[in-house]
C-alpha atoms as a PDB file:
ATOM      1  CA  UNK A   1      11.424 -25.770   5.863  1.00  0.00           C
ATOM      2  CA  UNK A   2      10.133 -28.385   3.204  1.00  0.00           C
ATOM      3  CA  UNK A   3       6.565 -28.835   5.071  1.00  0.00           C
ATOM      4  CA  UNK A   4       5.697 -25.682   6.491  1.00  0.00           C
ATOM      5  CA  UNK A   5       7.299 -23.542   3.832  1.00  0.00           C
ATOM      6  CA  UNK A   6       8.121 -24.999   0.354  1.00  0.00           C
ATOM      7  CA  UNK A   7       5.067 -27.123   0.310  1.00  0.00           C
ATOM      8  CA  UNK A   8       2.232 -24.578   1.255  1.00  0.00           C
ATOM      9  CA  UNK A   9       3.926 -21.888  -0.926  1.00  0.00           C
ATOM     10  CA  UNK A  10       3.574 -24.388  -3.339  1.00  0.00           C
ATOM     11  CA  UNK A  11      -0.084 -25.646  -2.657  1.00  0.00           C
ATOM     12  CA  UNK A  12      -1.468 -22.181  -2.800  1.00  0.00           C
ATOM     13  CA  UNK A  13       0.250 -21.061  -6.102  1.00  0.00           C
ATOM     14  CA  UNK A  14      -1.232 -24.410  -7.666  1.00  0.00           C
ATOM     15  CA  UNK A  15      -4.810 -23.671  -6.125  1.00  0.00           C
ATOM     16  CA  UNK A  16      -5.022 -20.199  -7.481  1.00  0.00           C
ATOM     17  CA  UNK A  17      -4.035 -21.475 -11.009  1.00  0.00           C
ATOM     18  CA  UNK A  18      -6.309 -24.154 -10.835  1.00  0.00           C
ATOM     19  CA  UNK A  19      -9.374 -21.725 -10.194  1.00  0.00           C
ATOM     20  CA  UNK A  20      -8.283 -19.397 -12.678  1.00  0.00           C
ATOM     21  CA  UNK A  21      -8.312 -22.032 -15.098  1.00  0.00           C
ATOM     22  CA  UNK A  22     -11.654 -23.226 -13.963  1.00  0.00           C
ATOM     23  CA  UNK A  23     -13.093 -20.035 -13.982  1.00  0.00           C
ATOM     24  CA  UNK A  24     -11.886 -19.604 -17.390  1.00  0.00           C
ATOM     25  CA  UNK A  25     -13.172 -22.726 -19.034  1.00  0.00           C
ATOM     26  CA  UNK A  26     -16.534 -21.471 -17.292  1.00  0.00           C
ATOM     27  CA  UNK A  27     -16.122 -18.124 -18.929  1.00  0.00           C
ATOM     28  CA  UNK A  28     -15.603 -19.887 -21.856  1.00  0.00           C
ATOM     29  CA  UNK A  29     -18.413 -22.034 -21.979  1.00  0.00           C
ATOM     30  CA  UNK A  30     -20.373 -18.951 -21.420  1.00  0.00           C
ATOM     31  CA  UNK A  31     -21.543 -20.506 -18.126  1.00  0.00           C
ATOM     32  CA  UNK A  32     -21.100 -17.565 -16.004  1.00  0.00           C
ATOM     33  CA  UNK A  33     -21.499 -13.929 -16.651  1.00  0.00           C
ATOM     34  CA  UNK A  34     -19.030 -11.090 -15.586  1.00  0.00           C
ATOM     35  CA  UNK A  35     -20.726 -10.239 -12.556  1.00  0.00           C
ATOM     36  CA  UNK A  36     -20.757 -14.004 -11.650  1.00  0.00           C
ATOM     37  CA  UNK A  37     -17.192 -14.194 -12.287  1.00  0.00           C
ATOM     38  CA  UNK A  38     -16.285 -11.410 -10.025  1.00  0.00           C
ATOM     39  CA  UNK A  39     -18.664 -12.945  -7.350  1.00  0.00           C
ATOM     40  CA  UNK A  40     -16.842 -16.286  -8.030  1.00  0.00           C
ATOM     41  CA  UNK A  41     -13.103 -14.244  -7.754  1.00  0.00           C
ATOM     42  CA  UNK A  42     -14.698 -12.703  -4.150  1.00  0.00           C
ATOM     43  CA  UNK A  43     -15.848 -15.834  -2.474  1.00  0.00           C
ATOM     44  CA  UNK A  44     -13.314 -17.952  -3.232  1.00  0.00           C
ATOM     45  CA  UNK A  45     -10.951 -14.981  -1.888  1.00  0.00           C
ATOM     46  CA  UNK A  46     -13.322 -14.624   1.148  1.00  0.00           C
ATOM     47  CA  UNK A  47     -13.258 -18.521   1.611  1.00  0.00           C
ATOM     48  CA  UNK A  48      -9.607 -19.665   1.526  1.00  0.00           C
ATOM     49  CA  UNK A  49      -9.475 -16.058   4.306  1.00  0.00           C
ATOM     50  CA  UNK A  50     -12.007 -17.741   6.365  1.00  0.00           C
ATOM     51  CA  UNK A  51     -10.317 -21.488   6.394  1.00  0.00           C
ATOM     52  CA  UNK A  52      -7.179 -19.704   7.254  1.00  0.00           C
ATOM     53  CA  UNK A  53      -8.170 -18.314  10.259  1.00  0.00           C
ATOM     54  CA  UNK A  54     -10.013 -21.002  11.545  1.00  0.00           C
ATOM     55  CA  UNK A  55      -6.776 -23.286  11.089  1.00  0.00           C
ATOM     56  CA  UNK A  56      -4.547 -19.936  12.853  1.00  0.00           C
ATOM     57  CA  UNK A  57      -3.732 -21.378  15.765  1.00  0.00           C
ATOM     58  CA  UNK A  58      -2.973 -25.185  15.065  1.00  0.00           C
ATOM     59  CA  UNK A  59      -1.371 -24.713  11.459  1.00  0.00           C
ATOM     60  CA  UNK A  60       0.123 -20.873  11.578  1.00  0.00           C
ATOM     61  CA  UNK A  61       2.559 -20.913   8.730  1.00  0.00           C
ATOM     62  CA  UNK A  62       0.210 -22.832   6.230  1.00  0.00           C
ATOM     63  CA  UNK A  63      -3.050 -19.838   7.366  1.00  0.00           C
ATOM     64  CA  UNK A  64      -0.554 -17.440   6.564  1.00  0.00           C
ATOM     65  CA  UNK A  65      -0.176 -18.660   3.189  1.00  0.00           C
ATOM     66  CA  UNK A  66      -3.966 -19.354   2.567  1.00  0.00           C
ATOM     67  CA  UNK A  67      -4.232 -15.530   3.504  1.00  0.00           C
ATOM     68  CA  UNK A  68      -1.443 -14.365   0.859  1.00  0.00           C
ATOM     69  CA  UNK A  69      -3.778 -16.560  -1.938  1.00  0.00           C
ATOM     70  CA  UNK A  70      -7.157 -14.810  -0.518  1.00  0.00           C
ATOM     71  CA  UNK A  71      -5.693 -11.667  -0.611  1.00  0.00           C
ATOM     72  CA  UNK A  72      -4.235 -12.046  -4.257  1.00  0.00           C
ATOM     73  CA  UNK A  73      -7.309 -13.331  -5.678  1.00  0.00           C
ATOM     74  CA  UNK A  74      -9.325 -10.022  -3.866  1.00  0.00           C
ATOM     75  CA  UNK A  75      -6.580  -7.654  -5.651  1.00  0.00           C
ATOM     76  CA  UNK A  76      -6.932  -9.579  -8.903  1.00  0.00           C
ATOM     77  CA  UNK A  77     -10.631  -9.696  -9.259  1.00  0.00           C
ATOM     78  CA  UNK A  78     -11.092  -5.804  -8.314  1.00  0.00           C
ATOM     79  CA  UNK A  79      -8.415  -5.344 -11.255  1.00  0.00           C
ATOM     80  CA  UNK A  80     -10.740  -7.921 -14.387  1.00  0.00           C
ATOM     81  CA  UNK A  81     -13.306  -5.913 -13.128  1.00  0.00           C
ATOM     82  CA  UNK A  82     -12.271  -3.063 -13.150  1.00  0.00           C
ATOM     83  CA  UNK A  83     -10.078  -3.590 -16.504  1.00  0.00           C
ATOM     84  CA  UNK A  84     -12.145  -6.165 -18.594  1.00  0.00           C
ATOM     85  CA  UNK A  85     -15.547  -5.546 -17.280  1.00  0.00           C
ATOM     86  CA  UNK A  86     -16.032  -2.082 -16.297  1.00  0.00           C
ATOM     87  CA  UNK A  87     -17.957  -2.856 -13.156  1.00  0.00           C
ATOM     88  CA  UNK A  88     -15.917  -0.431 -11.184  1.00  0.00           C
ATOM     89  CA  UNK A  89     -14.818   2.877 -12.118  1.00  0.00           C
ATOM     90  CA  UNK A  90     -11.261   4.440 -11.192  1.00  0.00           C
ATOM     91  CA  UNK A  91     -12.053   5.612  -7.777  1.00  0.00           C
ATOM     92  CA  UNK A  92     -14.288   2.642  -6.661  1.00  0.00           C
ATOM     93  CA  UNK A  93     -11.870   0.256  -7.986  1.00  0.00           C
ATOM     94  CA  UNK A  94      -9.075   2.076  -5.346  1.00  0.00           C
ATOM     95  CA  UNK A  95     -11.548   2.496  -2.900  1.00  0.00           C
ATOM     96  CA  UNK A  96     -12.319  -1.525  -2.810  1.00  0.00           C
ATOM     97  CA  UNK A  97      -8.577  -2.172  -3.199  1.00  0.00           C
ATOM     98  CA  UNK A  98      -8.061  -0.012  -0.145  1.00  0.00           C
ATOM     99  CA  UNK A  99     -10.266  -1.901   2.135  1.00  0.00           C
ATOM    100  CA  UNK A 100      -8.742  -4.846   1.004  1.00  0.00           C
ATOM    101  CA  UNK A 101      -5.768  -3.779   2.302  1.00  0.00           C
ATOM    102  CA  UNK A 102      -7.036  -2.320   5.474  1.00  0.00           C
ATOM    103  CA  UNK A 103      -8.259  -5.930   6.073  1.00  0.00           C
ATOM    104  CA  UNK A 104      -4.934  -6.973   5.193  1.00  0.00           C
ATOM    105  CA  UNK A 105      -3.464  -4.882   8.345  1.00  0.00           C
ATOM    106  CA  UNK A 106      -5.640  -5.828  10.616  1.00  0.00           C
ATOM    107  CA  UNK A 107      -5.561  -9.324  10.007  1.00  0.00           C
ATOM    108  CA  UNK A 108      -1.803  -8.804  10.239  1.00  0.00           C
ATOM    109  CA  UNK A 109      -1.836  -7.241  13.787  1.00  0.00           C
ATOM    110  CA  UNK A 110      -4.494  -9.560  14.758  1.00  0.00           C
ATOM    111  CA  UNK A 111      -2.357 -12.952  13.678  1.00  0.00           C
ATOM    112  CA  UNK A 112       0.643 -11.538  14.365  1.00  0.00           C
ATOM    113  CA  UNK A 113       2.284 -12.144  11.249  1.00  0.00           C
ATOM    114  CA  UNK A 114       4.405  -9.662   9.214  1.00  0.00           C
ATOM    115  CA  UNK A 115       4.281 -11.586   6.147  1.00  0.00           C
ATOM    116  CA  UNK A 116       0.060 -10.789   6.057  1.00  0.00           C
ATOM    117  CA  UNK A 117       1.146  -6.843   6.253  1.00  0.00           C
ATOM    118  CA  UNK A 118       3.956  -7.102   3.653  1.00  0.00           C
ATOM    119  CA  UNK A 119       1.416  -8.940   1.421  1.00  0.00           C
ATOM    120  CA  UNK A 120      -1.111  -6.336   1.810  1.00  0.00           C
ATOM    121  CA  UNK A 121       1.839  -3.628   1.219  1.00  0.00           C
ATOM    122  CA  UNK A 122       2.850  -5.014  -1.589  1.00  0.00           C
ATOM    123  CA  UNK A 123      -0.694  -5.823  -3.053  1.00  0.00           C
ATOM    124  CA  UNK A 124      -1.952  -2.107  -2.307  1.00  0.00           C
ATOM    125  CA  UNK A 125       1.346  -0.834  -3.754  1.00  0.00           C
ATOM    126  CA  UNK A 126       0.789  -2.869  -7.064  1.00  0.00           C
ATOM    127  CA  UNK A 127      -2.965  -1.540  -7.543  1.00  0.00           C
ATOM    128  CA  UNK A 128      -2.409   1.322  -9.531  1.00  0.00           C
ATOM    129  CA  UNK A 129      -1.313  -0.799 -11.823  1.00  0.00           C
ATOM    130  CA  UNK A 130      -3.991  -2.874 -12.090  1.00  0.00           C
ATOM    131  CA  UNK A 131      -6.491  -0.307 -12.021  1.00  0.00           C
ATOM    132  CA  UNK A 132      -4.550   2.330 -14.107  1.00  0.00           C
ATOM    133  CA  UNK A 133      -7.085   4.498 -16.265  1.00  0.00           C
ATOM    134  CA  UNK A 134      -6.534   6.606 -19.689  1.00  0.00           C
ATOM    135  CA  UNK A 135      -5.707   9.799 -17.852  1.00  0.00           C
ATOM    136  CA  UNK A 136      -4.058  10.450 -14.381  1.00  0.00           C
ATOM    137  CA  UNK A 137      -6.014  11.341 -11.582  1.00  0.00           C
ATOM    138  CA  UNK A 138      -3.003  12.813  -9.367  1.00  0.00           C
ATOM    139  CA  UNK A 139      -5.344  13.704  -6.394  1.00  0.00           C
ATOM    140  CA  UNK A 140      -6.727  10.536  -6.616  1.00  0.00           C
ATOM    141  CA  UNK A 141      -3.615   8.164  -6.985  1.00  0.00           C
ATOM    142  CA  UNK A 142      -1.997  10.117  -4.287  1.00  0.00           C
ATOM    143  CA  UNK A 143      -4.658  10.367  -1.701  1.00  0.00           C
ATOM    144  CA  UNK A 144      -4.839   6.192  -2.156  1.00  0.00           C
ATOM    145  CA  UNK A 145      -0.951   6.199  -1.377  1.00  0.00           C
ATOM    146  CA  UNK A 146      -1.499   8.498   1.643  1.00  0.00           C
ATOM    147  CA  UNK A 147      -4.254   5.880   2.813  1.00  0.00           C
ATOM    148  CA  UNK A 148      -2.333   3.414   2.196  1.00  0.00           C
ATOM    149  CA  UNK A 149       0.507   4.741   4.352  1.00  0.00           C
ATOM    150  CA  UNK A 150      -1.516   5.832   7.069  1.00  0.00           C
ATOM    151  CA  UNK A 151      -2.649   2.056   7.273  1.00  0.00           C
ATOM    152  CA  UNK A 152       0.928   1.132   8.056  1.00  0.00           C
ATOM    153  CA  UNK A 153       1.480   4.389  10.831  1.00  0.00           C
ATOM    154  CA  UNK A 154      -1.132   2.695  12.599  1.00  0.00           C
ATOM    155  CA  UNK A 155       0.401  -0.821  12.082  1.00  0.00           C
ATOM    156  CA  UNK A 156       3.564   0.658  13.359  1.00  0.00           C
ATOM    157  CA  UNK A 157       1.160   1.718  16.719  1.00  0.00           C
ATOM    158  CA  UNK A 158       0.967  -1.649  17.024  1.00  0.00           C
ATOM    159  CA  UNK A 159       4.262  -3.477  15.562  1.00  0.00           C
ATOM    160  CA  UNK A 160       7.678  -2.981  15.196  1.00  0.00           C
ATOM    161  CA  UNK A 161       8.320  -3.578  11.724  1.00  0.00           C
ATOM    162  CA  UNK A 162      10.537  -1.865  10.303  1.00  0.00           C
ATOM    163  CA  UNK A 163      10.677  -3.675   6.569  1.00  0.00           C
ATOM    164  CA  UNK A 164       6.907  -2.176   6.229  1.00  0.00           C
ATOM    165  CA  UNK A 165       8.327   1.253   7.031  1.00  0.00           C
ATOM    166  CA  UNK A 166      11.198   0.835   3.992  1.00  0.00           C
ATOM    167  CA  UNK A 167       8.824  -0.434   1.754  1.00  0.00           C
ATOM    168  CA  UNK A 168       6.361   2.017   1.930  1.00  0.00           C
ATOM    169  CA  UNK A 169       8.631   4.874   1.929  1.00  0.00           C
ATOM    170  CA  UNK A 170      10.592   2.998  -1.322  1.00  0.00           C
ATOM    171  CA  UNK A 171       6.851   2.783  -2.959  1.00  0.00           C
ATOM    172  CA  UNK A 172       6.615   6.105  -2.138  1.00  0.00           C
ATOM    173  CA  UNK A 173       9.488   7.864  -3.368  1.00  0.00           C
ATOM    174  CA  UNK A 174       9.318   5.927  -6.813  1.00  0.00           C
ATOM    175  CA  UNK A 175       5.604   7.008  -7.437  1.00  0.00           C
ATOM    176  CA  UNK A 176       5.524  10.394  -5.624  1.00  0.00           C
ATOM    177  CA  UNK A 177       9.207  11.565  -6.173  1.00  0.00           C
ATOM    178  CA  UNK A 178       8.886  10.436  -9.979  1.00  0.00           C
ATOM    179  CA  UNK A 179       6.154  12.533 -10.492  1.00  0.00           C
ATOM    180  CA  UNK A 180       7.710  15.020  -9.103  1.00  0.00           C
ATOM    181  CA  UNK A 181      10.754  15.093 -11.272  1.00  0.00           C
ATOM    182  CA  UNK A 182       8.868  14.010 -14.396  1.00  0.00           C
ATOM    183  CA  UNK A 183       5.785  15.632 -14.603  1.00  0.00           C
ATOM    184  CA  UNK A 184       6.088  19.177 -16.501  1.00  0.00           C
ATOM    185  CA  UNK A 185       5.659  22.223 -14.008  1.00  0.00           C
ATOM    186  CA  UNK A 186       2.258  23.862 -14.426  1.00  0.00           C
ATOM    187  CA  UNK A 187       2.595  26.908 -12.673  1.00  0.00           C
ATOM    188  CA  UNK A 188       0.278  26.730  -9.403  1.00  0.00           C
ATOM    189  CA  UNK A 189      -1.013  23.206  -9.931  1.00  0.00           C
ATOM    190  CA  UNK A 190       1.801  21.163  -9.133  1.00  0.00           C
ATOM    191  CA  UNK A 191       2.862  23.499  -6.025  1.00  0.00           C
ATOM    192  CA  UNK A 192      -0.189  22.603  -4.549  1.00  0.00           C
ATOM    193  CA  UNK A 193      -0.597  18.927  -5.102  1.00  0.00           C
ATOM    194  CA  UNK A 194       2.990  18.656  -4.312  1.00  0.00           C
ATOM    195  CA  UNK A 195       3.018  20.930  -1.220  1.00  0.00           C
ATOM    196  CA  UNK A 196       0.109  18.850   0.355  1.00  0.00           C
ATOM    197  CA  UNK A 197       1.018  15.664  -0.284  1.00  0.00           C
ATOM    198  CA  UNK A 198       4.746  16.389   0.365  1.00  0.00           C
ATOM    199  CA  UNK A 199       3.434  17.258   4.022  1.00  0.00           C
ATOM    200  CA  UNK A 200       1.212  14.726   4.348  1.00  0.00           C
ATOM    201  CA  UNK A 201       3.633  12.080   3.410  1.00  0.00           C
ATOM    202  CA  UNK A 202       6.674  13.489   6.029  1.00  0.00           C
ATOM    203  CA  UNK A 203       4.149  13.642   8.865  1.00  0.00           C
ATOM    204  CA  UNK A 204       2.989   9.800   8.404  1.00  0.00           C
ATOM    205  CA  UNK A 205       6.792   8.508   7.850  1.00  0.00           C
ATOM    206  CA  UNK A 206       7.988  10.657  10.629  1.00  0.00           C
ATOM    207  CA  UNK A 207       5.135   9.279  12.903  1.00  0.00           C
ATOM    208  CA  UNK A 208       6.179   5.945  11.725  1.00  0.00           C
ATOM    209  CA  UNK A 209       9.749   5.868  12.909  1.00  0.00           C
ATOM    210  CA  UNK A 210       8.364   7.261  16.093  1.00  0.00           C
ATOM    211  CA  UNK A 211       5.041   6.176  17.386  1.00  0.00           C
ATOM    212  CA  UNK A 212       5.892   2.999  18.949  1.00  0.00           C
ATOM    213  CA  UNK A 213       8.954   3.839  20.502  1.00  0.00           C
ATOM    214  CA  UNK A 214       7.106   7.238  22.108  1.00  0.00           C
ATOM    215  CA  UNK A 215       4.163   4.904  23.373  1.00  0.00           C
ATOM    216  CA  UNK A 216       6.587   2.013  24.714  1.00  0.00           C
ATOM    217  CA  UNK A 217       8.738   4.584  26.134  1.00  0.00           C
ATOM    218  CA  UNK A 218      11.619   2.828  23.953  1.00  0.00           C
ATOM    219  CA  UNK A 219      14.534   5.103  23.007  1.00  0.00           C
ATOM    220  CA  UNK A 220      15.804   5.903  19.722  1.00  0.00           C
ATOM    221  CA  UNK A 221      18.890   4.352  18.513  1.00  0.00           C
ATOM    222  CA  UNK A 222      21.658   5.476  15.828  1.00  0.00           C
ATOM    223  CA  UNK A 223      19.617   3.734  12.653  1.00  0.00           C
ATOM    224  CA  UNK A 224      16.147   5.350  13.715  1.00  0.00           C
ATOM    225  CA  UNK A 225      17.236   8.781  13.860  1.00  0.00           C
ATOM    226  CA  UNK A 226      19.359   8.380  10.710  1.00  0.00           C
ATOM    227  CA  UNK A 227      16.031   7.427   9.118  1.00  0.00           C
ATOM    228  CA  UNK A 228      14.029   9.929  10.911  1.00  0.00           C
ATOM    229  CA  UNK A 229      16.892  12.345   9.392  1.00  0.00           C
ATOM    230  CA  UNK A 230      16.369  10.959   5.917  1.00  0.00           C
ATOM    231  CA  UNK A 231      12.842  11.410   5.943  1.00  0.00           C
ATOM    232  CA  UNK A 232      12.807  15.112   7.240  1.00  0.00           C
ATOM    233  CA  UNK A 233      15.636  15.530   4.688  1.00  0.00           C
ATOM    234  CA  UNK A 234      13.617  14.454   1.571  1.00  0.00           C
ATOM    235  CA  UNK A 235      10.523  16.474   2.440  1.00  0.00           C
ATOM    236  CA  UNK A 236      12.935  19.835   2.711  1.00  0.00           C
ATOM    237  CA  UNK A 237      14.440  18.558  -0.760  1.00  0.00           C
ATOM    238  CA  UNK A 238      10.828  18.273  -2.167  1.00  0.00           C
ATOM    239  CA  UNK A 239       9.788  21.711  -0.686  1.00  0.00           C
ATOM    240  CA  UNK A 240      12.665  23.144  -2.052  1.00  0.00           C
ATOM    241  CA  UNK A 241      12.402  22.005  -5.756  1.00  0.00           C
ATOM    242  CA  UNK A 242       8.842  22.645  -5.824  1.00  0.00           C
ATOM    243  CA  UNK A 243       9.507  26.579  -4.241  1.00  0.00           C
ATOM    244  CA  UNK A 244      12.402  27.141  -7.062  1.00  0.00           C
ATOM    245  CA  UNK A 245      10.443  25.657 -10.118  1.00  0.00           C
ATOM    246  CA  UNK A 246       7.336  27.240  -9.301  1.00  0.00           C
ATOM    247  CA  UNK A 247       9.294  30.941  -9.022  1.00  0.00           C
ATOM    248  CA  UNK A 248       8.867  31.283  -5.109  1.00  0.00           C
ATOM    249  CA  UNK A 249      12.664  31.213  -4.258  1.00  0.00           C
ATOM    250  CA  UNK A 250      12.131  34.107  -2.205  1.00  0.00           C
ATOM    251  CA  UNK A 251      10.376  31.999   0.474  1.00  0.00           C
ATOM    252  CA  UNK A 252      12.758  29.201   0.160  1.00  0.00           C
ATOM    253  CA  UNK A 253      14.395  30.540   3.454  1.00  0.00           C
ATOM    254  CA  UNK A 254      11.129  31.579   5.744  1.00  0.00           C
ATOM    255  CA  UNK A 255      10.202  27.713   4.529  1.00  0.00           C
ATOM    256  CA  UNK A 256      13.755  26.908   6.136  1.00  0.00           C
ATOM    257  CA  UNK A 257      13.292  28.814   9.254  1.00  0.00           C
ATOM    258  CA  UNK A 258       9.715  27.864   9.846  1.00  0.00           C
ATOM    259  CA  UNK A 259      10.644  23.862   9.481  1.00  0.00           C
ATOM    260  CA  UNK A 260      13.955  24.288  11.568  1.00  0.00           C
ATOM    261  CA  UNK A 261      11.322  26.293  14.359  1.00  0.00           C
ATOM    262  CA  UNK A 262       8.992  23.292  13.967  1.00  0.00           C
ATOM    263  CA  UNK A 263      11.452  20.345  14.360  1.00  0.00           C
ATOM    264  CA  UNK A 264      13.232  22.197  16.785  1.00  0.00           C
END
């Protein structure tokens, strides 16, 4: 517990605070310049990733940890540059936090270690906020979220882990359903976005809670079909809000009928 827990969590949280204040003295002493500093932010990233894995198989718990301080350093340096530096603009700077998490996954899968994916959850969840601009760019802070969550339906191909599931669906709902309740109607605009992404979203958490029972020939038990109800009850809430708001309560029920036809 103290050794291979404690200890490393410990180690890696000292390491990255003792490069940021390197870096910074650096900055300060005008030694580097901004792209130098992000260069610095990316190797060092891409370095304590690499030592990990070559130390995967004889130290796994202390590689796990090295990969958590990689991957933090990755999100944090996207976000300076984005932020401070204005290397990246909005969509690049999601673009390059998406891959980052992609790699996340798929050293995840690869390592076998759900701490990696919740890391990379967690750290792809958190980048809007790092790399929030002046205005909102709905299409394109939603379309990163449906990325992100089609990372995790193919992690669930793979895994069975169902804490990624609940955590992407919570990160989800707060971002997605928030807008939706928040955001003022603009007739015809926000029926769109919110029909599309509304669908897109129930598909991938629906395929979530299924894939890997379907493809292990597994059956369902009590708690996955309560969340597979849950999920196909929050879309039809979504769908029905956004019909009423938006003055299309007259297709409220062929929207009923067609869904019950479909899941049926």
């Amino acid at each position: 517990m103290i050794g291979e827990n404690w200890l490393n969590k410990i180690g890696i949280a000292i390491l990255v605070i003792g490069i940021g204040f390197f870096v910074k003295y650096a900055i300060d002493q005008n030694w580097i310049g901004e792209i130098g500093r992000v260069m610095i932010g990316l190797g060092t990233g891409a370095g304590l990733i690499g030592i990990a894995y070559f130390l995967r198989t004889k130290y796994r718990a202390f590689s796990s940890v090295l990969i958590g301080g990689g991957l933090s350093i990755f999100y944090y340096t996207i976000s300076i540059a984005y932020h401070d530096y204005h290397i990246f603009n909005q969509s690049s700077a999601f673009g390059i936090m998406t891959v980052i998490t992609l790699l996340s996954t798929i050293l995840a899968v690869k390592m076998d270690r759900k701490e990696l994916a919740i890391i990379a959850l967690i750290g792809g969840f958190s980048s809007p906020f790092m790399v929030q601009g002046e205005s909102a760019n709905h299409m394109v802070f939603f379309s990163y979220i449906a990325i992100l969550n089609m990372g995790m339906l193919l992690l669930s191909y793979f895994k069975k882990w169902d804490i990624l599931q609940k955590l992407s669906l919570g990160f989800t709902l707060l971002f997605f359903g928030g807008w939706l309740i928040i955001e003022p109607i603009v007739p015809g605009t926000k029926l769109n976005t919110g029909f599309i992404f509304s669908t897109v979203y129930f598909i991938q958490f629906l395929g979530m809670n299924m894939i890997y029972n379907l493809k292990n020939k597994i059956k369902f038990n009590a708690w996955e079909f309560i969340q597979m109800l849950s999920v196909i009850s929050l879309y039809y809430a979504a769908m029905m809000y956004l019909l009423s708001f938006n003055g299309y309560t007259q297709y409220q029920g062929l929207f009923t009928a067609s869904l019950a036809v479909i899941l049926g």
